[in-house]
C-alpha atoms as a PDB file:
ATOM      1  CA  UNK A   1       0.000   0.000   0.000  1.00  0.00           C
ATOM      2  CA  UNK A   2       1.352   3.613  -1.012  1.00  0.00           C
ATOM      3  CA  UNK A   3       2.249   6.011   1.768  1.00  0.00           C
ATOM      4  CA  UNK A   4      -0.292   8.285   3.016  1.00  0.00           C
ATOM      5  CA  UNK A   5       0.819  11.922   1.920  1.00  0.00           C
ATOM      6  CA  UNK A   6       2.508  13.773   4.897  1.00  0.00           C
ATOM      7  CA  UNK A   7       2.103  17.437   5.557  1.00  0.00           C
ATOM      8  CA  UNK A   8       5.855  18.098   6.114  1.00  0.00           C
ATOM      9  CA  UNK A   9       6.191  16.199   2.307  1.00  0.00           C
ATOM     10  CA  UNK A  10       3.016  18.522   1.048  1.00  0.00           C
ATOM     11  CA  UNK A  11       4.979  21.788   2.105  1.00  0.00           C
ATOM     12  CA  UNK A  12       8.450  20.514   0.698  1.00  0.00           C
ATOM     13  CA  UNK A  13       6.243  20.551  -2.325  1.00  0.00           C
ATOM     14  CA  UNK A  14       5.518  23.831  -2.234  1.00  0.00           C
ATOM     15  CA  UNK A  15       8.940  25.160  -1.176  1.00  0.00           C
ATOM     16  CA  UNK A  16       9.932  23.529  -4.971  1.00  0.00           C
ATOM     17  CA  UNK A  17       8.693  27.483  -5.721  1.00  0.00           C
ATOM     18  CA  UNK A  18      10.300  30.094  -3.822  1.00  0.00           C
ATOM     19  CA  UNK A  19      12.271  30.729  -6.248  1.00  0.00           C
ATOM     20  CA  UNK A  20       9.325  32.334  -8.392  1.00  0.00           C
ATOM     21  CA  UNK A  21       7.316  35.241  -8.723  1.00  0.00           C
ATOM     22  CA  UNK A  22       4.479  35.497  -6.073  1.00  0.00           C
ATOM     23  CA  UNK A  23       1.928  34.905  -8.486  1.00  0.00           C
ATOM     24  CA  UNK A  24       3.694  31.496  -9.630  1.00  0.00           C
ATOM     25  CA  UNK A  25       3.945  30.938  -5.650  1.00  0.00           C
ATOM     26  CA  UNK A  26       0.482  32.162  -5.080  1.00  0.00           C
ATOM     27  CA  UNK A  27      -1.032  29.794  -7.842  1.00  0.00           C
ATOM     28  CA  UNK A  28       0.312  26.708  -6.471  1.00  0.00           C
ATOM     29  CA  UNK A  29      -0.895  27.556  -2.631  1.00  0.00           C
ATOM     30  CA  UNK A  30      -4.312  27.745  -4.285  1.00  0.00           C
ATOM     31  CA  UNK A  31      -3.939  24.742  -5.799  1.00  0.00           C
ATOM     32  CA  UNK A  32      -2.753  22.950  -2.777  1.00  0.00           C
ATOM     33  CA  UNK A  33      -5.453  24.264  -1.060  1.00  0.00           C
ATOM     34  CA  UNK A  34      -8.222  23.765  -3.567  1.00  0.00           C
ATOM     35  CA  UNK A  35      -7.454  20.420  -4.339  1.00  0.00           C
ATOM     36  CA  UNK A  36      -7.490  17.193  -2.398  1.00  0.00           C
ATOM     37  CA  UNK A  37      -3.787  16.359  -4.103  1.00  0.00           C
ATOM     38  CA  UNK A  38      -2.824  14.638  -1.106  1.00  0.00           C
ATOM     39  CA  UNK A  39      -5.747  12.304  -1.015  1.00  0.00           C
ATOM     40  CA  UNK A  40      -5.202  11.413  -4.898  1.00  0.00           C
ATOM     41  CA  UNK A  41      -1.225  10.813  -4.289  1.00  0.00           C
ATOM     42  CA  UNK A  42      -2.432   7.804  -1.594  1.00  0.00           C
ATOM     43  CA  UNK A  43      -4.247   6.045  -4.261  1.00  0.00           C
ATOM     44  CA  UNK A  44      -0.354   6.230  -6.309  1.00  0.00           C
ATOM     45  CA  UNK A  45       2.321   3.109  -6.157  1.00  0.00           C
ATOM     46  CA  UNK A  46       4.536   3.619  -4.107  1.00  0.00           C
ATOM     47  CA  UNK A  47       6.977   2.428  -6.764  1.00  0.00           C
ATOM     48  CA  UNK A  48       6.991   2.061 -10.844  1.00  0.00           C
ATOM     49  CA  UNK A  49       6.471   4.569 -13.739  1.00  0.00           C
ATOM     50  CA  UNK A  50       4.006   7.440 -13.304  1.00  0.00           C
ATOM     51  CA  UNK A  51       2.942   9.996 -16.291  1.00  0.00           C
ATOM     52  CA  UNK A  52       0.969  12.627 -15.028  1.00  0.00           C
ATOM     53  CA  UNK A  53      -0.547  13.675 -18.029  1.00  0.00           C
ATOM     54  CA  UNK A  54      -1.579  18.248 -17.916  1.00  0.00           C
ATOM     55  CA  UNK A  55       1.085  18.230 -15.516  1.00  0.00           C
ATOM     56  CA  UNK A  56       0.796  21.988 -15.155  1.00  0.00           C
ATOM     57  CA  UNK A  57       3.666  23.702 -13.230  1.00  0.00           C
ATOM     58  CA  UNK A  58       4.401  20.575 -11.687  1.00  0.00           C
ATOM     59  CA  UNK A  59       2.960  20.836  -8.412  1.00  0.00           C
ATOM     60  CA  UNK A  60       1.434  17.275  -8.190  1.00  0.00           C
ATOM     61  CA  UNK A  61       4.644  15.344  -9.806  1.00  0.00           C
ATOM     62  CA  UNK A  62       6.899  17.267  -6.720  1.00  0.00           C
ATOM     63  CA  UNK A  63       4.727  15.673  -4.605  1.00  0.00           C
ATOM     64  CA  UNK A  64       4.220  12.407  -6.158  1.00  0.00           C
ATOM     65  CA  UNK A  65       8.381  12.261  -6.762  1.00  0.00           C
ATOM     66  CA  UNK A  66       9.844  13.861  -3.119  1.00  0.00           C
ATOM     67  CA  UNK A  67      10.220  10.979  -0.535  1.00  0.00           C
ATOM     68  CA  UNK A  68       9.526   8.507  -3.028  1.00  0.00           C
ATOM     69  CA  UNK A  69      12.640   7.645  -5.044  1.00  0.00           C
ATOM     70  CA  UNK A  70      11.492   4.451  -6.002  1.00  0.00           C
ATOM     71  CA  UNK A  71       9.310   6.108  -8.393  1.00  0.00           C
ATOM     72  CA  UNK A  72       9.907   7.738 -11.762  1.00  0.00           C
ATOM     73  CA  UNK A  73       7.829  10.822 -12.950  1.00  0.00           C
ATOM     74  CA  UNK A  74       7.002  12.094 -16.444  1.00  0.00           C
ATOM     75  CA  UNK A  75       5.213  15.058 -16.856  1.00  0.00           C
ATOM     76  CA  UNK A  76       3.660  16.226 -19.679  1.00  0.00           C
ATOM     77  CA  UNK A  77       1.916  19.637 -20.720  1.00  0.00           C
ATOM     78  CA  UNK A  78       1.198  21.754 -23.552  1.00  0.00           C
ATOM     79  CA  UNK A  79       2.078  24.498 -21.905  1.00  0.00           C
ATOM     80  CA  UNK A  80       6.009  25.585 -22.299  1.00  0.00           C
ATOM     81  CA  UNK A  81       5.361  28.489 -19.908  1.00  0.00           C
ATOM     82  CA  UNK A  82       3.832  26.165 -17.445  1.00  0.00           C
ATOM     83  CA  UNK A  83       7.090  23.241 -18.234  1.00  0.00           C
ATOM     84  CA  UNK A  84       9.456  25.855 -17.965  1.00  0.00           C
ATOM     85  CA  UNK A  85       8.261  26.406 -14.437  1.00  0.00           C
ATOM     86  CA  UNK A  86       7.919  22.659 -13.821  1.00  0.00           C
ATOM     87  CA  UNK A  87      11.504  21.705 -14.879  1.00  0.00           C
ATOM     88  CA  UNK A  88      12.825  24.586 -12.633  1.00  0.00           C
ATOM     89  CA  UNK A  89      10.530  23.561  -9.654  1.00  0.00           C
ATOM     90  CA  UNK A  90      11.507  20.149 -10.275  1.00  0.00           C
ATOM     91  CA  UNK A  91      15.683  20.378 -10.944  1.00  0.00           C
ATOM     92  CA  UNK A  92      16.540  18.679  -7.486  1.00  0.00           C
ATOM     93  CA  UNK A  93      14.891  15.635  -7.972  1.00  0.00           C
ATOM     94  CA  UNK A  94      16.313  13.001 -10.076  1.00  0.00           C
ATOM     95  CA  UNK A  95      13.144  11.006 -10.657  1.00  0.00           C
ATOM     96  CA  UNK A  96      11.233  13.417 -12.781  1.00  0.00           C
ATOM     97  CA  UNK A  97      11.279  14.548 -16.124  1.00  0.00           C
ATOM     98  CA  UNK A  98       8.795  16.528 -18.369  1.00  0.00           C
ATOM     99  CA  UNK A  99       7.658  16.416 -21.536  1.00  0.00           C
ATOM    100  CA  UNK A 100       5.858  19.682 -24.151  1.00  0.00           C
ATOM    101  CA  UNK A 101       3.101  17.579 -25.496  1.00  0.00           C
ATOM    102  CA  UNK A 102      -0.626  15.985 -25.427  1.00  0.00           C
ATOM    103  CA  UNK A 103      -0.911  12.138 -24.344  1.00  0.00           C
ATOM    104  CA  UNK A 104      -0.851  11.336 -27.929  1.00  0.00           C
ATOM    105  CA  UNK A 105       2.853  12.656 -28.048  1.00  0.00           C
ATOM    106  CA  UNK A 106       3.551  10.078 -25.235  1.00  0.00           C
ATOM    107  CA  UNK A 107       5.724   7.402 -26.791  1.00  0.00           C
ATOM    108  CA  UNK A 108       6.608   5.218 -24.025  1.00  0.00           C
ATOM    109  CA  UNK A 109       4.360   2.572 -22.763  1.00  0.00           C
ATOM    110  CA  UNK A 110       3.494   0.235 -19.911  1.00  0.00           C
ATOM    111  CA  UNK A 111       3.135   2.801 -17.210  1.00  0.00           C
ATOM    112  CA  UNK A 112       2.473   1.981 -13.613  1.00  0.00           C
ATOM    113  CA  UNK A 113       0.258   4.358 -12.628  1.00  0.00           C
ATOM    114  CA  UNK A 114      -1.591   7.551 -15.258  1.00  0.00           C
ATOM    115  CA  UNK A 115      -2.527  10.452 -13.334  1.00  0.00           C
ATOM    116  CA  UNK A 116      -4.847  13.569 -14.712  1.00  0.00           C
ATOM    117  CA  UNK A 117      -5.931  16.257 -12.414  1.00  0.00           C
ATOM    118  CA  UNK A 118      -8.685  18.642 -13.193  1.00  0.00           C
ATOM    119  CA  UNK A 119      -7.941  18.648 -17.160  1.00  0.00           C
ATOM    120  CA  UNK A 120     -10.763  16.535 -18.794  1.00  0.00           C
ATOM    121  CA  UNK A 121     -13.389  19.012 -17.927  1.00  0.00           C
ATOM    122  CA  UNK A 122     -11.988  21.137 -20.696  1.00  0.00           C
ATOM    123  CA  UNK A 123     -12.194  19.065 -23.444  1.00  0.00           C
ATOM    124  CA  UNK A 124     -15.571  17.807 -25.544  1.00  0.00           C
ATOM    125  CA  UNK A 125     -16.367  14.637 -24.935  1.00  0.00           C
ATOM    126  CA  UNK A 126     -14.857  12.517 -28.105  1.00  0.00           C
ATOM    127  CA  UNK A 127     -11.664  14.236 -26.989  1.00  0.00           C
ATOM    128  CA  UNK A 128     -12.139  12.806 -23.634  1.00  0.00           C
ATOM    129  CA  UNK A 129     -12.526   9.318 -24.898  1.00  0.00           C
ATOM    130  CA  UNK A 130      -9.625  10.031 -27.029  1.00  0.00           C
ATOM    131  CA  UNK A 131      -7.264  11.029 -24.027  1.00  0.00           C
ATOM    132  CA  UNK A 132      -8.766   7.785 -22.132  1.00  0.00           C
ATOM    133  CA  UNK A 133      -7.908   5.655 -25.100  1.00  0.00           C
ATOM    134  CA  UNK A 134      -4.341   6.282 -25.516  1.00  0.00           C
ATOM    135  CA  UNK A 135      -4.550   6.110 -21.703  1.00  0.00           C
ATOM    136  CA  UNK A 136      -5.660   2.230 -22.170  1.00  0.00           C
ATOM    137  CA  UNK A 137      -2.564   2.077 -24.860  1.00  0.00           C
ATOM    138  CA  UNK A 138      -0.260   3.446 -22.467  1.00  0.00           C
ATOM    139  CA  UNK A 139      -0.920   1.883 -19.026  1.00  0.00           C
ATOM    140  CA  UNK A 140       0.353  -1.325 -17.908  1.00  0.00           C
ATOM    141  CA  UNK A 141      -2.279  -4.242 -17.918  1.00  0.00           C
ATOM    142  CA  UNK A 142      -1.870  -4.061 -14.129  1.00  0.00           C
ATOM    143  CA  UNK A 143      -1.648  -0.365 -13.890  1.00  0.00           C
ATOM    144  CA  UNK A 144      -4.081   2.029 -12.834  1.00  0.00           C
ATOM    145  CA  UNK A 145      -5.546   5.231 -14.299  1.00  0.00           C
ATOM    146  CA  UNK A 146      -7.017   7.740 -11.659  1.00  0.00           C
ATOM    147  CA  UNK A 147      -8.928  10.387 -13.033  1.00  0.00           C
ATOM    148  CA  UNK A 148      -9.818  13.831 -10.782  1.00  0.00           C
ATOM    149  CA  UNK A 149     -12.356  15.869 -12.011  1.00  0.00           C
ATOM    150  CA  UNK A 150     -15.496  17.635 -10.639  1.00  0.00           C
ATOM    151  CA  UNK A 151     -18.882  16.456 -10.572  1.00  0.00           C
ATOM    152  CA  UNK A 152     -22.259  18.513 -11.675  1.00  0.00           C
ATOM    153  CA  UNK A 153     -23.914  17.683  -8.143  1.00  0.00           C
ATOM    154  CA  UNK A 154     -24.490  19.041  -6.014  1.00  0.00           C
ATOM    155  CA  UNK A 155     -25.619  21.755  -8.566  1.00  0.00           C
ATOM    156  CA  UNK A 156     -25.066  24.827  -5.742  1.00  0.00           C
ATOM    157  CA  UNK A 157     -21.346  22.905  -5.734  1.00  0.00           C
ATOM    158  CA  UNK A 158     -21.360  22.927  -9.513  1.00  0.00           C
ATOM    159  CA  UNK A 159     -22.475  26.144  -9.859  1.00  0.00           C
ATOM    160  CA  UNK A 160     -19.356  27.830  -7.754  1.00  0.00           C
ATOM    161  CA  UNK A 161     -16.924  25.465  -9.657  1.00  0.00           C
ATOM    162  CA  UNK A 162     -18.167  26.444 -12.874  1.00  0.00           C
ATOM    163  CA  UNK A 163     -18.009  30.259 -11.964  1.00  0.00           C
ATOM    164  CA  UNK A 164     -14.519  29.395 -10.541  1.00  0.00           C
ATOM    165  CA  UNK A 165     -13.384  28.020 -13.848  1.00  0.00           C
ATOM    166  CA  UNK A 166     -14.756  30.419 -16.132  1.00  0.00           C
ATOM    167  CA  UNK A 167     -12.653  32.942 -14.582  1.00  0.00           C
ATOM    168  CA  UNK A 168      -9.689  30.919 -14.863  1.00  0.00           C
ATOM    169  CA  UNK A 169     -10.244  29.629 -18.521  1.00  0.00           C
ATOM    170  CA  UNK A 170     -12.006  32.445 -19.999  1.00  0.00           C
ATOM    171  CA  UNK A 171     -11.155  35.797 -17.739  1.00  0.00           C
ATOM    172  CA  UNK A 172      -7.667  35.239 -16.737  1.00  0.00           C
ATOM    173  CA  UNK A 173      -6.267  32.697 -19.545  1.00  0.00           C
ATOM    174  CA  UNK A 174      -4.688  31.064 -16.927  1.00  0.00           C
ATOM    175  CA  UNK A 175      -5.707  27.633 -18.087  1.00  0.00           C
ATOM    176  CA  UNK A 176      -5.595  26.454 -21.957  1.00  0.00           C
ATOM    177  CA  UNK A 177      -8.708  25.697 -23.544  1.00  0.00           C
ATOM    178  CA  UNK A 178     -11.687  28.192 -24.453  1.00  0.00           C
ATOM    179  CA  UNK A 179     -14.799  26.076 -23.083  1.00  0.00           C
ATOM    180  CA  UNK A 180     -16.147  24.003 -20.513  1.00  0.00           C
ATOM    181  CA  UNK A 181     -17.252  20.569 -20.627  1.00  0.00           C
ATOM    182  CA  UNK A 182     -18.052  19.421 -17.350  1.00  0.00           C
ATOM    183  CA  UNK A 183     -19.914  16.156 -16.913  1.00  0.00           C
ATOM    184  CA  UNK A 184     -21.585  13.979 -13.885  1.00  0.00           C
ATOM    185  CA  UNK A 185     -20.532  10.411 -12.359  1.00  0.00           C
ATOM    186  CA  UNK A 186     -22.528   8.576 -14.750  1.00  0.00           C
ATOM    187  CA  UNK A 187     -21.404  10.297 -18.245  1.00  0.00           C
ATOM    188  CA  UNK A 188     -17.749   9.717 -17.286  1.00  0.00           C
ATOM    189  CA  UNK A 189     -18.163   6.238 -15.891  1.00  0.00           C
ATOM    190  CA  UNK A 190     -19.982   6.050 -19.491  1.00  0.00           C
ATOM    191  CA  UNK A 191     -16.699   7.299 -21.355  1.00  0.00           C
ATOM    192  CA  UNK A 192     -14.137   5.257 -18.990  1.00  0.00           C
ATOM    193  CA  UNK A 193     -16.087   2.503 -19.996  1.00  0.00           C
ATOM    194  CA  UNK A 194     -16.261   3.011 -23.764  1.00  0.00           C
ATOM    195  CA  UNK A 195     -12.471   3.524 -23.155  1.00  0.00           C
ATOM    196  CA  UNK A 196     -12.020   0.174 -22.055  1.00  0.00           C
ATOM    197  CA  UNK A 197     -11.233   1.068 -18.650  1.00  0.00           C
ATOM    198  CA  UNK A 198     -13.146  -0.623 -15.334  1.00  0.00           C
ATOM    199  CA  UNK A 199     -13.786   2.321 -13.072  1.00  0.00           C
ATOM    200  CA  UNK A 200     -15.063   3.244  -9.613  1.00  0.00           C
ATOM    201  CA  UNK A 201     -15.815   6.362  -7.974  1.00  0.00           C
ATOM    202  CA  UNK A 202     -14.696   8.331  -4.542  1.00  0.00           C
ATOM    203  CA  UNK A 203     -15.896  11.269  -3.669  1.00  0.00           C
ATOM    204  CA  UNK A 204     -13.827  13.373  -2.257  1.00  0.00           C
ATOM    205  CA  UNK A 205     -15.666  15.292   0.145  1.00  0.00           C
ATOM    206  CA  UNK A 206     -14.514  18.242   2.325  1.00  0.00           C
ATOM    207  CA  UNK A 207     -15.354  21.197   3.934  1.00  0.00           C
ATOM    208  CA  UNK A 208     -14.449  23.067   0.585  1.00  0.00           C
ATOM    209  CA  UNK A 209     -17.504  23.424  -1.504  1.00  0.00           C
ATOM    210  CA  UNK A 210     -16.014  21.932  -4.277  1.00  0.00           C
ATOM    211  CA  UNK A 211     -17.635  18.571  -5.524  1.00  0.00           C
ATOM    212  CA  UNK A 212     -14.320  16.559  -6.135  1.00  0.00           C
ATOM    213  CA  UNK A 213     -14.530  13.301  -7.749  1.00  0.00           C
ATOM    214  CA  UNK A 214     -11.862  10.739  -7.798  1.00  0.00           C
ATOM    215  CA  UNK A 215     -11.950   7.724 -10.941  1.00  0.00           C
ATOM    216  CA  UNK A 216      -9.576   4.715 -10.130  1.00  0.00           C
ATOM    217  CA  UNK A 217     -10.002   3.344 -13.450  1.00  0.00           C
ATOM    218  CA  UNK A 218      -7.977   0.084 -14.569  1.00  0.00           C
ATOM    219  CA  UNK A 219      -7.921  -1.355 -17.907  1.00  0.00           C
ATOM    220  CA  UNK A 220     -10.009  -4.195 -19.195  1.00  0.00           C
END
């Protein structure tokens, strides 16, 4: 069983930053913060090779790679702004690496674990099944996929989230895409499925009003 996340490992995390501009530093507090990152890094190996696919600035790979050497990290983003953060945040640990690119630019295979965090809700749904797909390519037959997204209940939950985002995405351009596609539990256990990937659902639940979902999906 993987190691519960620590909050002395969650900090060094953030500390990967303070070499960058407050608003870099800012970001990733609110991200920490915002999202249960901890509580998806227990459901990791402990051990094996991890692609965390819209990797961002790297935030979730520190954690995933600090305290955990055992494990080897590839990130991958579209984003060179974002990478070029990520590769500096990152240049102390020996187990990660990044990569500019979309999961269909991912050329290695037979991954231990497939991570994506709060990136599926900005794409339409055949490019969802798309990104699942290569996914099922990519991950080891006894791998796991785990999938964090939001869900569209509670709709007073859904309805903050969605405000949330379309500041990020379409006021602030701090996130690529240009629309949102968010769906409920039983669209994406509908994709996952069509995917060819078993899934099951946690929810997340906090004192955030944020309706985090959680997909441990494994393939088929």
């Amino acid at each position: 069983m993987p190691k519960p996340v620590s909050r002395a490992r969650a900090r060094d995390a953030l500390r990967c930053y303070r070499g960058e501009g407050p608003f870099i530093r800012l970001f990733t507090l609110a991200r920490h913060l915002l999202a249960p990152l901890d509580r998806v890094a227990a459901e990791v190996p402990a051990r094996g090779r991890i692609l965390d696919l819209g990797c961002g600035h790297g935030l979730f790979t520190n954690l995933l790679a600090l305290g955990f050497p055992e494990r080897q990290l590839l990130g991958v983003d579209p984003s060179a702004d974002k990478l070029e953060v990520a590769r500096r945040s990152s240049a102390a640990l020996p187990n990660v690496r990044y990569l500019q690119g979309r999961a269909e630019d991912v050329t290695e295979r037979d991954f231990d674990a497939i991570t994506i965090l709060d990136v599926l809700y900005l794409l339409p749904d055949e490019v969802k099944l798309s990104v699942l797909e290569r996914c099922r390519e990519l991950i080891h037959p006894a791998g796991v996929v785990l999938v964090k997204t939001n869900d569209t209940r509670p709709l007073w939950q859904y309805s903050l989230v969605r405000l949330e985002e379309q500041l990020m995405v379409k006021v602030l351009g701090l996130t690529l895409g240009g629309e949102l596609h968010f769906r409920g539990v039983p669209e994406y256990s509908a994709i996952m499925s069509a995917a060819g990937l078993e899934s099951s659902v946690v929810y997340l639940d906090s004192w955030l009003p944020i309706p985090h979902r959680l997909y441990i999906c494994r393939p088929v």
